[in-house]
N, C-alpha and C. Protein backbone atom coordinates (compact mmCIF):
# COMPACT_ATOMS: atom_id res chain seq x y z
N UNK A 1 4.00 -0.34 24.44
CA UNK A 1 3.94 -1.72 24.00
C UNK A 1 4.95 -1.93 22.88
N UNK A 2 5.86 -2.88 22.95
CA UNK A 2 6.76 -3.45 21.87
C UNK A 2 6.01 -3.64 20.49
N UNK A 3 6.56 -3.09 19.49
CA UNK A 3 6.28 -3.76 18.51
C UNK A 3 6.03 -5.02 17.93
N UNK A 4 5.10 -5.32 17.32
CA UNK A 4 5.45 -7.18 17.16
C UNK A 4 6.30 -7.49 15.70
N UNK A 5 7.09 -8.59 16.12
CA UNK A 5 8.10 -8.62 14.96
C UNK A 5 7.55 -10.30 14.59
N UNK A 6 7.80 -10.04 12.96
CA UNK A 6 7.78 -11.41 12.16
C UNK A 6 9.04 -11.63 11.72
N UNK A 7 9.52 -13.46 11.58
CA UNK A 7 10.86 -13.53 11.32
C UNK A 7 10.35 -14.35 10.41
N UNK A 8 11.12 -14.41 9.20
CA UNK A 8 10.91 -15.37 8.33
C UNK A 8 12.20 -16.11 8.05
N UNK A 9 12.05 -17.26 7.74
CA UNK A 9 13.31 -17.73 7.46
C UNK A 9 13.04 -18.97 6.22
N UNK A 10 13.50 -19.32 5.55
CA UNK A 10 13.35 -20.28 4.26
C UNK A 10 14.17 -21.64 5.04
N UNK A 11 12.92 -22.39 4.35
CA UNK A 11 12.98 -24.29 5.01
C UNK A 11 14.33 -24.92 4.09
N UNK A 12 15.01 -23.90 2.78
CA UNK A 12 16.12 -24.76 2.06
C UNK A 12 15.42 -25.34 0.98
N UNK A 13 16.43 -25.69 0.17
CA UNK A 13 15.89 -26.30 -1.10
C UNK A 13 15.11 -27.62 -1.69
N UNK A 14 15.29 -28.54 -0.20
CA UNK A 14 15.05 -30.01 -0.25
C UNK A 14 15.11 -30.51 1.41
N UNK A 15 15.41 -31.37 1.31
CA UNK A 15 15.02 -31.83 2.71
C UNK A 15 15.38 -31.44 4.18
N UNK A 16 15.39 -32.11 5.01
CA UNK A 16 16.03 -31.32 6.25
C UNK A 16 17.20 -31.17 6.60
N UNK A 17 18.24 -31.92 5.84
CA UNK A 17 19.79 -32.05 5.77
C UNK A 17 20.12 -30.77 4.94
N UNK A 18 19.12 -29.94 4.82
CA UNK A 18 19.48 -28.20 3.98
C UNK A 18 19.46 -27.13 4.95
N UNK A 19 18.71 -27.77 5.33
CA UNK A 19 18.10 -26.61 6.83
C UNK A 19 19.05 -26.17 7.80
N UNK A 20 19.74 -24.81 7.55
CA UNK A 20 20.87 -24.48 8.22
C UNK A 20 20.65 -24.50 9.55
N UNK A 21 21.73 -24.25 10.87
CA UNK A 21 21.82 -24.27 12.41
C UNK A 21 20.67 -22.69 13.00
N UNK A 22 21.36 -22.13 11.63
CA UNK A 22 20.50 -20.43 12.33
C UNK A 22 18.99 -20.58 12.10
N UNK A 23 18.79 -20.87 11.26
CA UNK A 23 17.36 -21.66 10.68
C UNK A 23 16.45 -22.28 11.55
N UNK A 24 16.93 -23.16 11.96
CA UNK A 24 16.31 -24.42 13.29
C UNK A 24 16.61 -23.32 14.56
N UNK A 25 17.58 -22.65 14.67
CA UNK A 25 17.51 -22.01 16.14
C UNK A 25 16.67 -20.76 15.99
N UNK A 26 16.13 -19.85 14.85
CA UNK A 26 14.92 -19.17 14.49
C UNK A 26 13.53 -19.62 14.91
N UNK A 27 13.40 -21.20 14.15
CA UNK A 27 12.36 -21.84 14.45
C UNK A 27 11.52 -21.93 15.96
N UNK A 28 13.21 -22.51 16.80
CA UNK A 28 12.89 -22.57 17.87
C UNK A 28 12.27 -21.53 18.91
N UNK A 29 13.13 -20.79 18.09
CA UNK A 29 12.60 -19.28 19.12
C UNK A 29 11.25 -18.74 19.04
N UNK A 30 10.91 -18.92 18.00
CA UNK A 30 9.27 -18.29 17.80
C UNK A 30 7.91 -19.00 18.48
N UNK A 31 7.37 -18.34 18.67
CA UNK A 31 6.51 -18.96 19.63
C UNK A 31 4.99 -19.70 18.78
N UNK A 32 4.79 -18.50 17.64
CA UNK A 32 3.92 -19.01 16.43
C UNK A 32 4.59 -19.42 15.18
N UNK A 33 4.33 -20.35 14.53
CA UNK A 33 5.16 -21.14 13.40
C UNK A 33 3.92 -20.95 12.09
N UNK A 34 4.28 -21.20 11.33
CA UNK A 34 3.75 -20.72 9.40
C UNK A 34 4.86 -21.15 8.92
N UNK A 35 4.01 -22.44 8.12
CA UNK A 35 5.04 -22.47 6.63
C UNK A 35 4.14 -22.50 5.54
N UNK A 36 4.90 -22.16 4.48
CA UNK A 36 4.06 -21.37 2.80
C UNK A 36 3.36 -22.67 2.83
N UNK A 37 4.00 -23.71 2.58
CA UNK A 37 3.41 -25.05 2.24
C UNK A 37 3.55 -26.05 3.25
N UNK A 38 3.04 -27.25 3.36
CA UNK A 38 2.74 -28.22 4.45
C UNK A 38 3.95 -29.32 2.91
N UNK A 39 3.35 -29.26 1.97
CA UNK A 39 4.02 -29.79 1.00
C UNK A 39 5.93 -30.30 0.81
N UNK A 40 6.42 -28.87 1.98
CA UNK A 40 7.86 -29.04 1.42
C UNK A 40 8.39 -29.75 1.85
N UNK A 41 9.64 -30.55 1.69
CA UNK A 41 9.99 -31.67 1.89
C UNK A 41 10.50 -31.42 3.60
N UNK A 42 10.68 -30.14 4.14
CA UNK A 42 11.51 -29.88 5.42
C UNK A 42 10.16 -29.65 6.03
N UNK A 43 8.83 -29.37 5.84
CA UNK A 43 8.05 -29.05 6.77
C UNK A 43 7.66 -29.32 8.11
N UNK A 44 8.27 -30.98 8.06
CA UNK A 44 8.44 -31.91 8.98
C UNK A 44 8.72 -30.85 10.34
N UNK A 45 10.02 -30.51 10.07
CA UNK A 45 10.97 -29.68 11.28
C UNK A 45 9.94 -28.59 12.12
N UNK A 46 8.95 -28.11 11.37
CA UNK A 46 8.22 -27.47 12.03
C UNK A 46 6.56 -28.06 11.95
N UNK A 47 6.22 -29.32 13.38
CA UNK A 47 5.19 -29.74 12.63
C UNK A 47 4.08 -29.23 13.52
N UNK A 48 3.74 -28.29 14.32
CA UNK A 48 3.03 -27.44 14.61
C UNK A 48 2.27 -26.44 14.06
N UNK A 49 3.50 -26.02 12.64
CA UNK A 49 2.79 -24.92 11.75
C UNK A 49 1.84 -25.10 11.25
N UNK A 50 1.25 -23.60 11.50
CA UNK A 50 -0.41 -23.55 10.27
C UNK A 50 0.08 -23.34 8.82
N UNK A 51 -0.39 -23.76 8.02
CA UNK A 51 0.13 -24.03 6.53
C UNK A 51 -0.56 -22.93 5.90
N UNK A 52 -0.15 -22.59 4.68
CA UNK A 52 -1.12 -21.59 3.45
C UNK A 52 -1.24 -22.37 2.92
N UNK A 53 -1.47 -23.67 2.54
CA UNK A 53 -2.06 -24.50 1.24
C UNK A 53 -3.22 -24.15 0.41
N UNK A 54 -3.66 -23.50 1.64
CA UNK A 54 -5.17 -23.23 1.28
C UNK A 54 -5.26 -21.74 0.35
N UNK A 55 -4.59 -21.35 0.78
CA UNK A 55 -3.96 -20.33 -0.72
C UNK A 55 -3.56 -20.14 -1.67
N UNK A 56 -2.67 -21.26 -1.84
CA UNK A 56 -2.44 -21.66 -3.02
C UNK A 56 -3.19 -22.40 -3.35
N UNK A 57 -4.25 -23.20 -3.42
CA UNK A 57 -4.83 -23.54 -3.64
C UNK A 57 -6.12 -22.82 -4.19
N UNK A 58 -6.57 -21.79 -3.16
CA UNK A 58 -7.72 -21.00 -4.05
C UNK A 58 -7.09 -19.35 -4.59
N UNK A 59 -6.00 -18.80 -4.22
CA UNK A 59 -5.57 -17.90 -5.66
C UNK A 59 -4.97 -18.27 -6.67
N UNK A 60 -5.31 -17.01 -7.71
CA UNK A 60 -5.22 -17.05 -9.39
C UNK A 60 -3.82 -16.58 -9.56
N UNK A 61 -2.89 -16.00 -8.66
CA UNK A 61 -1.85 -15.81 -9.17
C UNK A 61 -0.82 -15.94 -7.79
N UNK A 62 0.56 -15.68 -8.40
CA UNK A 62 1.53 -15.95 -7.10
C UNK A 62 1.43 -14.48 -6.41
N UNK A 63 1.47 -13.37 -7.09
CA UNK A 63 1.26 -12.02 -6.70
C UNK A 63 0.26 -12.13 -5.24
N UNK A 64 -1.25 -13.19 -5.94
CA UNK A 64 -1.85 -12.98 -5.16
C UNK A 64 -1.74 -14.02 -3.48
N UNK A 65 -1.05 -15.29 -4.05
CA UNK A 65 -0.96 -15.91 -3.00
C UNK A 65 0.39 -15.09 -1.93
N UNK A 66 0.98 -14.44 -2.46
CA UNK A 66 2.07 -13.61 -1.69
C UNK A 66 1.40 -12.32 -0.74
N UNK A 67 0.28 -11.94 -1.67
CA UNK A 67 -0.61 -10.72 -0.53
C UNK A 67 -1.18 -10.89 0.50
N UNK A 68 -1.63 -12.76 0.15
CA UNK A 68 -2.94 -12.63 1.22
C UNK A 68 -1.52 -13.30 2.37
N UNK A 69 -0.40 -14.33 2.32
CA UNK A 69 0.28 -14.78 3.37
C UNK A 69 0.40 -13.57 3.71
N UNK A 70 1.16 -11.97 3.64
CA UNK A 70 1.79 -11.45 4.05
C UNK A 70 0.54 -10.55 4.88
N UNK A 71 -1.14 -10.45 4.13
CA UNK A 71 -1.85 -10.54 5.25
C UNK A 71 -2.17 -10.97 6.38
N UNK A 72 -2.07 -12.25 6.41
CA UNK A 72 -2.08 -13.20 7.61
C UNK A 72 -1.33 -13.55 8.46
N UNK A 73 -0.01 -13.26 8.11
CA UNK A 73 0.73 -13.40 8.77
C UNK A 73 1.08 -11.89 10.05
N UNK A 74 0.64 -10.56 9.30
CA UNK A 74 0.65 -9.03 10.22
C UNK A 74 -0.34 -9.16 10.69
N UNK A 75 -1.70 -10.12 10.49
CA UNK A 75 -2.68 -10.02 11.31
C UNK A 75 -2.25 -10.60 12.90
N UNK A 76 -1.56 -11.67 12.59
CA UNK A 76 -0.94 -12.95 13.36
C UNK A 76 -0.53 -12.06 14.11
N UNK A 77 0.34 -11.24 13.43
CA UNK A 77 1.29 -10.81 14.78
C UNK A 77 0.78 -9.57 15.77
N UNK A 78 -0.66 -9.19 15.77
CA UNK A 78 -1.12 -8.05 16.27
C UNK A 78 -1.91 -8.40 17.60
């Protein structure tokens, strides 16, 4: 059985006029979508994704909101 691979790629600094070609053709390719926040101004581009809001929202630190996405997200991919 193939390994399962996670791709991450960053939505840019501001809106969707940031959002590079390799970026959007990443997007496209993946079959499950996650973005950190529902909040960012590009989230739009991917509006299928399940959000972490809810993480940031209930952890006490960024350390911790960074453990539990990077939990959820290797669960995702298993």
């Amino acid at each position: 059985m193939a390994q399962p691979v996670v791709t991450v790629v960053g939505l840019g600094p501001g809106g969707p006029e940031y959002v590079t070609e390799h970026t959007l053709a990443e997007i496209r390719r993946a079959t499950h979508h996650f973005v950190r926040t529902s909040r960012h101004p590009s989230a739009s581009l991917v509006a299928d994704a399940v959000s972490f809001d809810d993480v940031y929202e209930q952890a006490d630190t960024f350390d911790d909101v960074y453990a539990e996405i990077t939990e959820r997200l290797v669960a995702a991919a298993h």
